[in-house]
PDB file of N, CA and C in Angstrom:
ATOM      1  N   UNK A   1     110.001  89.527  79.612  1.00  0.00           N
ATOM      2  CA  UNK A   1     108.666  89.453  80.163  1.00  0.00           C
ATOM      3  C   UNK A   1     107.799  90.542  79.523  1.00  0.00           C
ATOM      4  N   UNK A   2     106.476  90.357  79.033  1.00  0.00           N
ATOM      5  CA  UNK A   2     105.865  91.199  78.296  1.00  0.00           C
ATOM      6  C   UNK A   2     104.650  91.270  79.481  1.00  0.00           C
ATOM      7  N   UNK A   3     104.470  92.616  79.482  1.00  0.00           N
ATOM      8  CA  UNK A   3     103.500  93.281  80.644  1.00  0.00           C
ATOM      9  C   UNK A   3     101.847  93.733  80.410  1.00  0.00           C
ATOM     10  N   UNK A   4     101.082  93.172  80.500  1.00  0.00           N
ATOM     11  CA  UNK A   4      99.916  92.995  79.630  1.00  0.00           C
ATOM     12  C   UNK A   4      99.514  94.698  80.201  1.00  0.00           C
ATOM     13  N   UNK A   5      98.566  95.200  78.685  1.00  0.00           N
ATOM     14  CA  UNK A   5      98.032  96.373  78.896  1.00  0.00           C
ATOM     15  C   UNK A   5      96.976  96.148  80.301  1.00  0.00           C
ATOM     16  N   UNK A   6      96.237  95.143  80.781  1.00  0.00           N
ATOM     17  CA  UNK A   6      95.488  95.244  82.114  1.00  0.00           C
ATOM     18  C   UNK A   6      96.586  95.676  83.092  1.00  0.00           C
ATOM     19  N   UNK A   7      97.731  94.780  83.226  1.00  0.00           N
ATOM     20  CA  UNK A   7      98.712  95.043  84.610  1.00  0.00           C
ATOM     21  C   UNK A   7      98.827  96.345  84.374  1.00  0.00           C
ATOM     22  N   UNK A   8      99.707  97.211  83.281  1.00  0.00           N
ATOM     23  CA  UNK A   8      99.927  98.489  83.280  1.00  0.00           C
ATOM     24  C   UNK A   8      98.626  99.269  83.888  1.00  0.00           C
ATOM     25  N   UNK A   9      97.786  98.888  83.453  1.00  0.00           N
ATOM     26  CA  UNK A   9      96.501  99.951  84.072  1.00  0.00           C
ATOM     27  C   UNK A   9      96.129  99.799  85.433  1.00  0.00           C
ATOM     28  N   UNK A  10      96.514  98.432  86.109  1.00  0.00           N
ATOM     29  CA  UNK A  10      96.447  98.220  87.122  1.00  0.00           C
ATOM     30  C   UNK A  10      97.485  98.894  87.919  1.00  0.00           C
ATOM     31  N   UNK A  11      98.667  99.021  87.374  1.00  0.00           N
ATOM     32  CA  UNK A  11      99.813  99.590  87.961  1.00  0.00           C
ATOM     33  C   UNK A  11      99.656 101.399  88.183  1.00  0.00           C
ATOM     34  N   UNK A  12      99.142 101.381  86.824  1.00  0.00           N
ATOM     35  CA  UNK A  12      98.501 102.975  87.040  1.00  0.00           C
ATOM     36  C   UNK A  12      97.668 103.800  88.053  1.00  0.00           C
ATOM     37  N   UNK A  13      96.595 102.773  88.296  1.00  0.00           N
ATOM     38  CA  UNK A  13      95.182 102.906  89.129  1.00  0.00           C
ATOM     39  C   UNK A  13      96.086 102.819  90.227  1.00  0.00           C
ATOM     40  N   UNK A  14      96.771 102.433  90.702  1.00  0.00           N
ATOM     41  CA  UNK A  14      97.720 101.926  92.056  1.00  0.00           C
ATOM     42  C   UNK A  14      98.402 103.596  92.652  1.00  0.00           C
ATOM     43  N   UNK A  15      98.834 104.021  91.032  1.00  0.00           N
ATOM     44  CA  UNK A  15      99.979 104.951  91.357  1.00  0.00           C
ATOM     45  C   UNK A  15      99.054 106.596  92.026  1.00  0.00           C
ATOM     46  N   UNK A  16      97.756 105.930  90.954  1.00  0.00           N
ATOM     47  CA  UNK A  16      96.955 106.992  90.696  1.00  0.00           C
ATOM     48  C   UNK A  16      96.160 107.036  92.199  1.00  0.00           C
ATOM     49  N   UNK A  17      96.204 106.110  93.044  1.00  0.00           N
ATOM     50  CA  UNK A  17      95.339 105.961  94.083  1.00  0.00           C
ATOM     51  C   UNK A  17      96.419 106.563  95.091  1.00  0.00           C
ATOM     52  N   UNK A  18      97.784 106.604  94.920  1.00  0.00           N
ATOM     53  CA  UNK A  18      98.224 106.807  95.978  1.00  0.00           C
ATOM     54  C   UNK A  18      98.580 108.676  95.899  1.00  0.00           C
ATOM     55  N   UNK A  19      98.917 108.478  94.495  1.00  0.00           N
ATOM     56  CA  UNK A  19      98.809 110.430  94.348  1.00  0.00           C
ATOM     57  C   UNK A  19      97.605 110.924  94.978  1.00  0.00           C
ATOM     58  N   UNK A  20      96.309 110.297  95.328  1.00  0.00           N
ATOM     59  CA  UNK A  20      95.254 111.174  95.529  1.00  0.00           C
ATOM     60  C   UNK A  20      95.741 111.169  97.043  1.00  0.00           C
ATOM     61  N   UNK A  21      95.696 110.415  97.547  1.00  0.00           N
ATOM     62  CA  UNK A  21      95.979 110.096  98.709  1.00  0.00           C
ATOM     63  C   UNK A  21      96.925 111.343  99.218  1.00  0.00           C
ATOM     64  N   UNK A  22      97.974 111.425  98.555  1.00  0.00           N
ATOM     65  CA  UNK A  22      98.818 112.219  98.847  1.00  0.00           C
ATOM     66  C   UNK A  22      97.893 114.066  98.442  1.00  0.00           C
ATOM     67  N   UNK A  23      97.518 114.034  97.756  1.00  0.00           N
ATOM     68  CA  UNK A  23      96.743 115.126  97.559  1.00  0.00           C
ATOM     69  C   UNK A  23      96.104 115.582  98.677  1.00  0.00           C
ATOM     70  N   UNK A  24      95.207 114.498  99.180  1.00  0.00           N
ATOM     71  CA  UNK A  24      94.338 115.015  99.874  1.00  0.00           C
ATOM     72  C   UNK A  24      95.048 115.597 101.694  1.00  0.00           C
ATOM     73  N   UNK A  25      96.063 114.847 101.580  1.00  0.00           N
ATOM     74  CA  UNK A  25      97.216 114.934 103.031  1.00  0.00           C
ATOM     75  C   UNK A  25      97.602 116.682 102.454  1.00  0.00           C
ATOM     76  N   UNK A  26      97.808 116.726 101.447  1.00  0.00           N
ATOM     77  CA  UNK A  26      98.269 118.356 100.935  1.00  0.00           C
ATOM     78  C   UNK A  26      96.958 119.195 101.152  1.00  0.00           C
ATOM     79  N   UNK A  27      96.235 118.906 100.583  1.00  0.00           N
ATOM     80  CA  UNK A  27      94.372 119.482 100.751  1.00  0.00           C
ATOM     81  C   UNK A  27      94.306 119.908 102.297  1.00  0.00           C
ATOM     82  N   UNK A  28      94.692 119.605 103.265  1.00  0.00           N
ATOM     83  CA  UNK A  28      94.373 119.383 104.740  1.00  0.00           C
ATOM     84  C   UNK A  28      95.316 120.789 105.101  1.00  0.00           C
ATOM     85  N   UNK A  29      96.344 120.962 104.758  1.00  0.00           N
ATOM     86  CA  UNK A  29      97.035 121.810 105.322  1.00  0.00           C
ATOM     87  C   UNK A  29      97.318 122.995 104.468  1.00  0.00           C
ATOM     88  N   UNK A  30      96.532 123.328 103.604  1.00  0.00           N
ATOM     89  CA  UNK A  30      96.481 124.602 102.274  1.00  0.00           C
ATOM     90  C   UNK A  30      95.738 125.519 103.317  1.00  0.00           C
ATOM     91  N   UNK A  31      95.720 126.346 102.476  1.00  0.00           N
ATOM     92  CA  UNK A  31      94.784 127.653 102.639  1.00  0.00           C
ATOM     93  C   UNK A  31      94.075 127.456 101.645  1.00  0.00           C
ATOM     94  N   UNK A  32      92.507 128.057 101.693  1.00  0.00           N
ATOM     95  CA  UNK A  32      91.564 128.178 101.077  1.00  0.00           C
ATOM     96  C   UNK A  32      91.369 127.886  99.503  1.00  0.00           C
ATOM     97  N   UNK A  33      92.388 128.649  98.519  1.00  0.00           N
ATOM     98  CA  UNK A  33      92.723 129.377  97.536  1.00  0.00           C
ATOM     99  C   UNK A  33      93.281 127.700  96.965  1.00  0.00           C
ATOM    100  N   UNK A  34      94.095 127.408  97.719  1.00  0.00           N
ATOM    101  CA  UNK A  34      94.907 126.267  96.977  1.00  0.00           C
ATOM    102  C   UNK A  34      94.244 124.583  97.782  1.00  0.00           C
ATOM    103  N   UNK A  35      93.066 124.941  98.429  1.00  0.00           N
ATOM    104  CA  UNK A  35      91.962 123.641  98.578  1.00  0.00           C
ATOM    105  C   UNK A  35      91.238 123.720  97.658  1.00  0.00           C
ATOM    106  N   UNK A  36      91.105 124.351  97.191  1.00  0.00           N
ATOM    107  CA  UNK A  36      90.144 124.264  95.645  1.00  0.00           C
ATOM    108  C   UNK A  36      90.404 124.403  94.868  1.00  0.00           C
ATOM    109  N   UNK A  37      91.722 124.356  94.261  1.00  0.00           N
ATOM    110  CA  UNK A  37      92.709 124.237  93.385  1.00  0.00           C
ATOM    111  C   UNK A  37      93.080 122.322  93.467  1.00  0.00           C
ATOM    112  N   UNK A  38      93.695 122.348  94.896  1.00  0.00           N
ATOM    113  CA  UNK A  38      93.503 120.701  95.097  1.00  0.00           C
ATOM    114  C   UNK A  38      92.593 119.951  95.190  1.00  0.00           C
ATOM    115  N   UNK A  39      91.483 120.174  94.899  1.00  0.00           N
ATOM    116  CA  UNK A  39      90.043 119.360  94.877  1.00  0.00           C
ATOM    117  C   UNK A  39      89.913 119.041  93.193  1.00  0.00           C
ATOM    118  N   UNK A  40      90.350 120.075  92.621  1.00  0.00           N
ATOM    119  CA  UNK A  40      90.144 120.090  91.153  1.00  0.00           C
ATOM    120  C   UNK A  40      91.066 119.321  90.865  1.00  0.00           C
ATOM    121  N   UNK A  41      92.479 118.986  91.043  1.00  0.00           N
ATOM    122  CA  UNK A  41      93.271 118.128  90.809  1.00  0.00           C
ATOM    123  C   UNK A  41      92.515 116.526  90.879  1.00  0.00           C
ATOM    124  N   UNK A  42      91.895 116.615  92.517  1.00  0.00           N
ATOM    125  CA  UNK A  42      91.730 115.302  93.302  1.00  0.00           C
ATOM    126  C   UNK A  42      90.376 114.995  91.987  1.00  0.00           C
ATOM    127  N   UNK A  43      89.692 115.488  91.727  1.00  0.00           N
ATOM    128  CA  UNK A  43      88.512 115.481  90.946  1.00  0.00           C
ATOM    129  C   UNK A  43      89.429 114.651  89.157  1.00  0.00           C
ATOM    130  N   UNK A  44      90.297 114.899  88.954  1.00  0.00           N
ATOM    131  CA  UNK A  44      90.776 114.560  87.708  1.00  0.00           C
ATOM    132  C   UNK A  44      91.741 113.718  88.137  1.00  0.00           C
ATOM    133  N   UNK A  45      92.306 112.759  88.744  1.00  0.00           N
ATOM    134  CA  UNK A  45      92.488 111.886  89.290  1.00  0.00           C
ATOM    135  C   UNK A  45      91.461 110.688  89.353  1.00  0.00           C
ATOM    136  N   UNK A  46      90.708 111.088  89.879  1.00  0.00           N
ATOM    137  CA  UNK A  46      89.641 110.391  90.295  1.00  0.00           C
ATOM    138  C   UNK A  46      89.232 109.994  89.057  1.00  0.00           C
ATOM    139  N   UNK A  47      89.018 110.392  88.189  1.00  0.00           N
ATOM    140  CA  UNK A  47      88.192 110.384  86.547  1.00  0.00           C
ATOM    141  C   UNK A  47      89.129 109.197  85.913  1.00  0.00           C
ATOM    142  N   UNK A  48      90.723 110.256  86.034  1.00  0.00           N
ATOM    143  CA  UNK A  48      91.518 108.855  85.422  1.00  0.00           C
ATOM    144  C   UNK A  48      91.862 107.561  86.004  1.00  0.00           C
ATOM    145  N   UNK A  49      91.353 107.315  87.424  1.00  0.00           N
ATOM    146  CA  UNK A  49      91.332 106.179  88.203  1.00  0.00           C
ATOM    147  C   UNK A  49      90.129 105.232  87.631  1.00  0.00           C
ATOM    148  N   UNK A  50      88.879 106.044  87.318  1.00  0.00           N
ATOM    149  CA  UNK A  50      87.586 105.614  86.867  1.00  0.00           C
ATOM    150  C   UNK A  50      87.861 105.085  85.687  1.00  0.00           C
ATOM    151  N   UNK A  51      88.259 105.727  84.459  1.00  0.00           N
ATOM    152  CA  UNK A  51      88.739 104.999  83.579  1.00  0.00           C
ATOM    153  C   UNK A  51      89.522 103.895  83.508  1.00  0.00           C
ATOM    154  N   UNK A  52      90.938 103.527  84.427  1.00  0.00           N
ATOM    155  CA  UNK A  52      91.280 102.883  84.011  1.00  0.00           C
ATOM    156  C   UNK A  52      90.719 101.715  84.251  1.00  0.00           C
ATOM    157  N   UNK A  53      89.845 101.658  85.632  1.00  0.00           N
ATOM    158  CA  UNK A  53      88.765 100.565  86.578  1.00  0.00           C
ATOM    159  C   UNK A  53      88.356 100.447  85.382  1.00  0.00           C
ATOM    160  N   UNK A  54      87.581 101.038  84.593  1.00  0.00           N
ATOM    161  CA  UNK A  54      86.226 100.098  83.624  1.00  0.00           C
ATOM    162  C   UNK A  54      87.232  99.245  82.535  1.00  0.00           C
ATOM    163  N   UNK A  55      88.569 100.106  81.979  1.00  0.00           N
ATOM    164  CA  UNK A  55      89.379  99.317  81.060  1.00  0.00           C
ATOM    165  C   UNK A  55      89.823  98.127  81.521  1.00  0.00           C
ATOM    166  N   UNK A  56      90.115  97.712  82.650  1.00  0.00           N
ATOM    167  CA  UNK A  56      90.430  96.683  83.355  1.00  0.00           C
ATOM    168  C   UNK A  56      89.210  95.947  83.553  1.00  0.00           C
ATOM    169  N   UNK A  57      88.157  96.311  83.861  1.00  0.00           N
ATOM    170  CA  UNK A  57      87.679  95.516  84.183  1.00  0.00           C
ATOM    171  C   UNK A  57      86.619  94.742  82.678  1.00  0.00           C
ATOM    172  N   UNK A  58      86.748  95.738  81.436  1.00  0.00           N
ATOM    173  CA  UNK A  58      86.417  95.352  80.082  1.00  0.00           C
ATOM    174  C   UNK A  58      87.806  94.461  79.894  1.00  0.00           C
ATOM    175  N   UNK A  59      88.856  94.250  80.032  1.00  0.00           N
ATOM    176  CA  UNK A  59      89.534  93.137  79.598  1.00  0.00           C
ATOM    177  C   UNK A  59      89.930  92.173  80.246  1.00  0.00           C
ATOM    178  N   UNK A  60      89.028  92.201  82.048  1.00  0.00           N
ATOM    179  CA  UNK A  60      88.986  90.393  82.420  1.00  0.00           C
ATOM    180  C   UNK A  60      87.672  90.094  81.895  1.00  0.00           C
ATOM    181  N   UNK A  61      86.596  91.270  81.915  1.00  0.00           N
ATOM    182  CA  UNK A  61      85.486  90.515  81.287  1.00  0.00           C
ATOM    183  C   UNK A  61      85.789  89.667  80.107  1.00  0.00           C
ATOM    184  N   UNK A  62      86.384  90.660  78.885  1.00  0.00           N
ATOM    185  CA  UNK A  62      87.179  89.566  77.353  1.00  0.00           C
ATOM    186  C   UNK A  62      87.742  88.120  77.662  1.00  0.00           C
ATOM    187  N   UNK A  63      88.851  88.880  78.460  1.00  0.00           N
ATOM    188  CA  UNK A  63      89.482  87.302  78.992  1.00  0.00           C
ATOM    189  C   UNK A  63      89.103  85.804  79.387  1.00  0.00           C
ATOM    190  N   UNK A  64      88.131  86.554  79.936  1.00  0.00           N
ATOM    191  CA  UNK A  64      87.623  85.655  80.731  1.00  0.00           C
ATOM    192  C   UNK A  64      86.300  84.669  79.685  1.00  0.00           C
ATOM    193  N   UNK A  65      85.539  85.676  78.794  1.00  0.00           N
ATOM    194  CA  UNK A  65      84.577  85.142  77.740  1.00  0.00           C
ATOM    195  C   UNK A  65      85.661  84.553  76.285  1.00  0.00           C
ATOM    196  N   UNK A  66      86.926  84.777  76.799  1.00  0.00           N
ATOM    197  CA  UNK A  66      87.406  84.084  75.417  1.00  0.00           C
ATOM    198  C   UNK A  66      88.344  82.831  75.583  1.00  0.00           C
ATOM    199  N   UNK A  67      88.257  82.505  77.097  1.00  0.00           N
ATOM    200  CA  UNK A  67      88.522  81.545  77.452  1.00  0.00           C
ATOM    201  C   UNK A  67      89.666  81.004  78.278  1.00  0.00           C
ATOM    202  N   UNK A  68      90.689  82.175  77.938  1.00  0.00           N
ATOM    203  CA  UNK A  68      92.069  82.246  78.364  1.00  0.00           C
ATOM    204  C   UNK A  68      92.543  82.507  79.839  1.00  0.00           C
ATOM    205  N   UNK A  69      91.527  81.990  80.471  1.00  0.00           N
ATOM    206  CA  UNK A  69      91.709  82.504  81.833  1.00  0.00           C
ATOM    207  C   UNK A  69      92.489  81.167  82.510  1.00  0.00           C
TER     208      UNK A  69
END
């Protein structure tokens, strides 16, 4: 079975949504010093979640204009 580069990114955005998640459950119970340490994490997360959304969503747009849907 060959795993199209969209699923992988989809699989990513998934993994990547649930690490924040988990971040932010860590964020809640820090001290000061290491909430803004975990915000900066949650902040670059977020970026690579953003990316992979537009890559995904640039290759159902393709898909979809090249017919193969």
């Amino acid at each position: 079975m060959t795993v199209s580069e969209t699923q992988r990114l989809t699989w990513q955005r998934d993994v990547l949504g649930e690490a924040k998640r988990m971040l932010v459950k860590l964020r809640s119970d820090a001290d000061h010093g290491k909430a803004i340490e975990i915000n900066n994490i949650i902040a670059q997360v977020d970026y690579a979640v953003l990316i992979s959304e537009e890559i995904i969503q640039r290759n159902e747009h393709a898909r979809k204009n090249s017919g193969t849907v």
